[in-house]
C-alpha atoms as a PDB file:
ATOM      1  CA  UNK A   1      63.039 104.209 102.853  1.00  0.00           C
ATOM      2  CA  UNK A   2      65.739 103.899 105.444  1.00  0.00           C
ATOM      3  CA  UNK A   3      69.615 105.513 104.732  1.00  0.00           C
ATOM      4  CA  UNK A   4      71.805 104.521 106.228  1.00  0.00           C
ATOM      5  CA  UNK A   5      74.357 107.174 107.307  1.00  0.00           C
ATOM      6  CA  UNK A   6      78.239 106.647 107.784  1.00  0.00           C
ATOM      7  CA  UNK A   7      80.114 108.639 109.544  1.00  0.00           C
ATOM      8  CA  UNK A   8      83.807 109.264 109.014  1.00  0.00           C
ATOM      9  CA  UNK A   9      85.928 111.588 109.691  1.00  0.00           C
ATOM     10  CA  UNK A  10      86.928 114.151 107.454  1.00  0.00           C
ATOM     11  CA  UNK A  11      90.750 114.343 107.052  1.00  0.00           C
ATOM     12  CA  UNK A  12      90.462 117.130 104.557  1.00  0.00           C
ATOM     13  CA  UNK A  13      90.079 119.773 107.006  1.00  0.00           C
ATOM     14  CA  UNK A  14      93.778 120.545 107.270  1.00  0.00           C
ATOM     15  CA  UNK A  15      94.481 121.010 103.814  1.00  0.00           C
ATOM     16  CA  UNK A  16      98.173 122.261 104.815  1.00  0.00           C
ATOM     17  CA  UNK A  17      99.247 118.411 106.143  1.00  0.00           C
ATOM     18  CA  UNK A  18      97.247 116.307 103.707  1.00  0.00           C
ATOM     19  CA  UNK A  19     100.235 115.357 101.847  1.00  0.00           C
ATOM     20  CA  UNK A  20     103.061 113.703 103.634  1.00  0.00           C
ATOM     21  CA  UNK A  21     106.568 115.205 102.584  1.00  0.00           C
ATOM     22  CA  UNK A  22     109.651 113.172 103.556  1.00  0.00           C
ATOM     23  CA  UNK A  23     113.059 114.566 103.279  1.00  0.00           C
ATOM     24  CA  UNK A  24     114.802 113.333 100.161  1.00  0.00           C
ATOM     25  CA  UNK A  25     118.524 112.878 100.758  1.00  0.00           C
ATOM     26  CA  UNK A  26     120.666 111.605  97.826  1.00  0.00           C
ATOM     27  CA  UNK A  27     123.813 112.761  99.004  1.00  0.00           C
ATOM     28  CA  UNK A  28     125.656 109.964  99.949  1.00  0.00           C
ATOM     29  CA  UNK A  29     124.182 108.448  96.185  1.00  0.00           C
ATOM     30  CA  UNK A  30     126.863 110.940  94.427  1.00  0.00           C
ATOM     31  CA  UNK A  31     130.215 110.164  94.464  1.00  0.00           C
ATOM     32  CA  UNK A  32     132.692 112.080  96.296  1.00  0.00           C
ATOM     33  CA  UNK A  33     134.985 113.162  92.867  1.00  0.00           C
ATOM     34  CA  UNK A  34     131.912 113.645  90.644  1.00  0.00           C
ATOM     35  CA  UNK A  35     131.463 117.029  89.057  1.00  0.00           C
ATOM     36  CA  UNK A  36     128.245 118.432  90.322  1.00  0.00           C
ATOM     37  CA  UNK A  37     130.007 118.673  94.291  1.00  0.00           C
ATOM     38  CA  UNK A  38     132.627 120.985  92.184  1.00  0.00           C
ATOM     39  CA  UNK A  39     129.872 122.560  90.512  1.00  0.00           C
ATOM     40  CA  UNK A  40     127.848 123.277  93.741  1.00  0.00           C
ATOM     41  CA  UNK A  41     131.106 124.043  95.370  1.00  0.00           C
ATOM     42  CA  UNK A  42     132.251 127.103  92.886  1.00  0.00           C
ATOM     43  CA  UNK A  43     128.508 128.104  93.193  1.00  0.00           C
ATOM     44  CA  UNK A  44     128.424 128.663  96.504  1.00  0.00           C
ATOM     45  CA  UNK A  45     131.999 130.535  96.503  1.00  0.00           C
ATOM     46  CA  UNK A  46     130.665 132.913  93.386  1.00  0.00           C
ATOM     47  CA  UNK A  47     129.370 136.402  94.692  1.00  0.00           C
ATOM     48  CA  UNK A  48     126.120 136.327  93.374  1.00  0.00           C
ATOM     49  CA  UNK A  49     124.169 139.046  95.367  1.00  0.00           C
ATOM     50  CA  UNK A  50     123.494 140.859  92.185  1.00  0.00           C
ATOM     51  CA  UNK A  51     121.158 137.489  91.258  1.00  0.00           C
ATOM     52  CA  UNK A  52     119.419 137.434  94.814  1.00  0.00           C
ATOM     53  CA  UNK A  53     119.344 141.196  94.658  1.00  0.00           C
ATOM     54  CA  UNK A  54     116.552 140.637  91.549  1.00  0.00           C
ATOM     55  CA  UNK A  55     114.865 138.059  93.639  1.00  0.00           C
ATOM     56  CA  UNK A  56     113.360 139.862  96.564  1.00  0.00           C
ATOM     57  CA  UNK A  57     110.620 137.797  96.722  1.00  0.00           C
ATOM     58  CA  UNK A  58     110.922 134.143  96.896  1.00  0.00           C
ATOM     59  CA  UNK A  59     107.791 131.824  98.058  1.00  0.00           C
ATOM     60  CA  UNK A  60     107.847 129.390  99.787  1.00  0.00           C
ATOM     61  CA  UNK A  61     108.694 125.384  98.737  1.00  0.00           C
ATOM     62  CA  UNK A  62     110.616 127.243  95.938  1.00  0.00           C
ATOM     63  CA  UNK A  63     113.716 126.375  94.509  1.00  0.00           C
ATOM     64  CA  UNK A  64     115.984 129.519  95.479  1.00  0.00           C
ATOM     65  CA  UNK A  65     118.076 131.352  92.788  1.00  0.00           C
ATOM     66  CA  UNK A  66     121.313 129.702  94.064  1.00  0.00           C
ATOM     67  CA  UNK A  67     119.768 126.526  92.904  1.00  0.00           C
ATOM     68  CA  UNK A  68     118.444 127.087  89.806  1.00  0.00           C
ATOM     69  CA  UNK A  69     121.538 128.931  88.435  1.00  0.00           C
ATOM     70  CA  UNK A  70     123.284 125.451  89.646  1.00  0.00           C
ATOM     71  CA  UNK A  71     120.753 123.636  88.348  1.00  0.00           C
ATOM     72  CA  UNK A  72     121.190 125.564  84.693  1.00  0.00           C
ATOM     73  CA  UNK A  73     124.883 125.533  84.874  1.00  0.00           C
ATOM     74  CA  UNK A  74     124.814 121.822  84.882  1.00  0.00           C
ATOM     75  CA  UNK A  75     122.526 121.243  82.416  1.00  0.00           C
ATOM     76  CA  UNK A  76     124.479 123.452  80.485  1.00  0.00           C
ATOM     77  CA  UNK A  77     127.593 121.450  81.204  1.00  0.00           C
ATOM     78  CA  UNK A  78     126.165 118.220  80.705  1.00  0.00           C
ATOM     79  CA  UNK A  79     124.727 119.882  76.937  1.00  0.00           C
END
């Protein structure tokens, strides 16, 4: 009984680029006067070291604590 053998080539060995990640940028989708810019804006003006202080160790790909307390305060906002 004859097999026949195929050869290809394994693209599985580098596990760390087998998905391809493109930049998402929806900025210029959200208006200039809507109220997640003055969200993010009084975020990033806040003194919030206290938060990152309790965050020492952030991985990486990982949404950082600035962003998830903007991402909660606008949930919150938006009920």
């Amino acid at each position: 009984m004859l097999i026949n053998k195929i050869l290809q080539k394994n693209y599985t060995l580098a596990e760390d680029f087998y998905q391809l990640k493109l930049p998402l940028n929806i900025d210029y989708i959200i208006p200039d006067n809507d109220s997640v810019r003055l969200l993010s804006q009084f975020v990033e003006e806040m003194n919030i070291s206290d938060l990152l202080g309790t965050y020492f160790r952030i991985r990486k790909n990982t949404a950082t604590p600035k962003q998830m307390l903007k991402i909660m305060l606008y949930a919150y906002m938006n009920k």
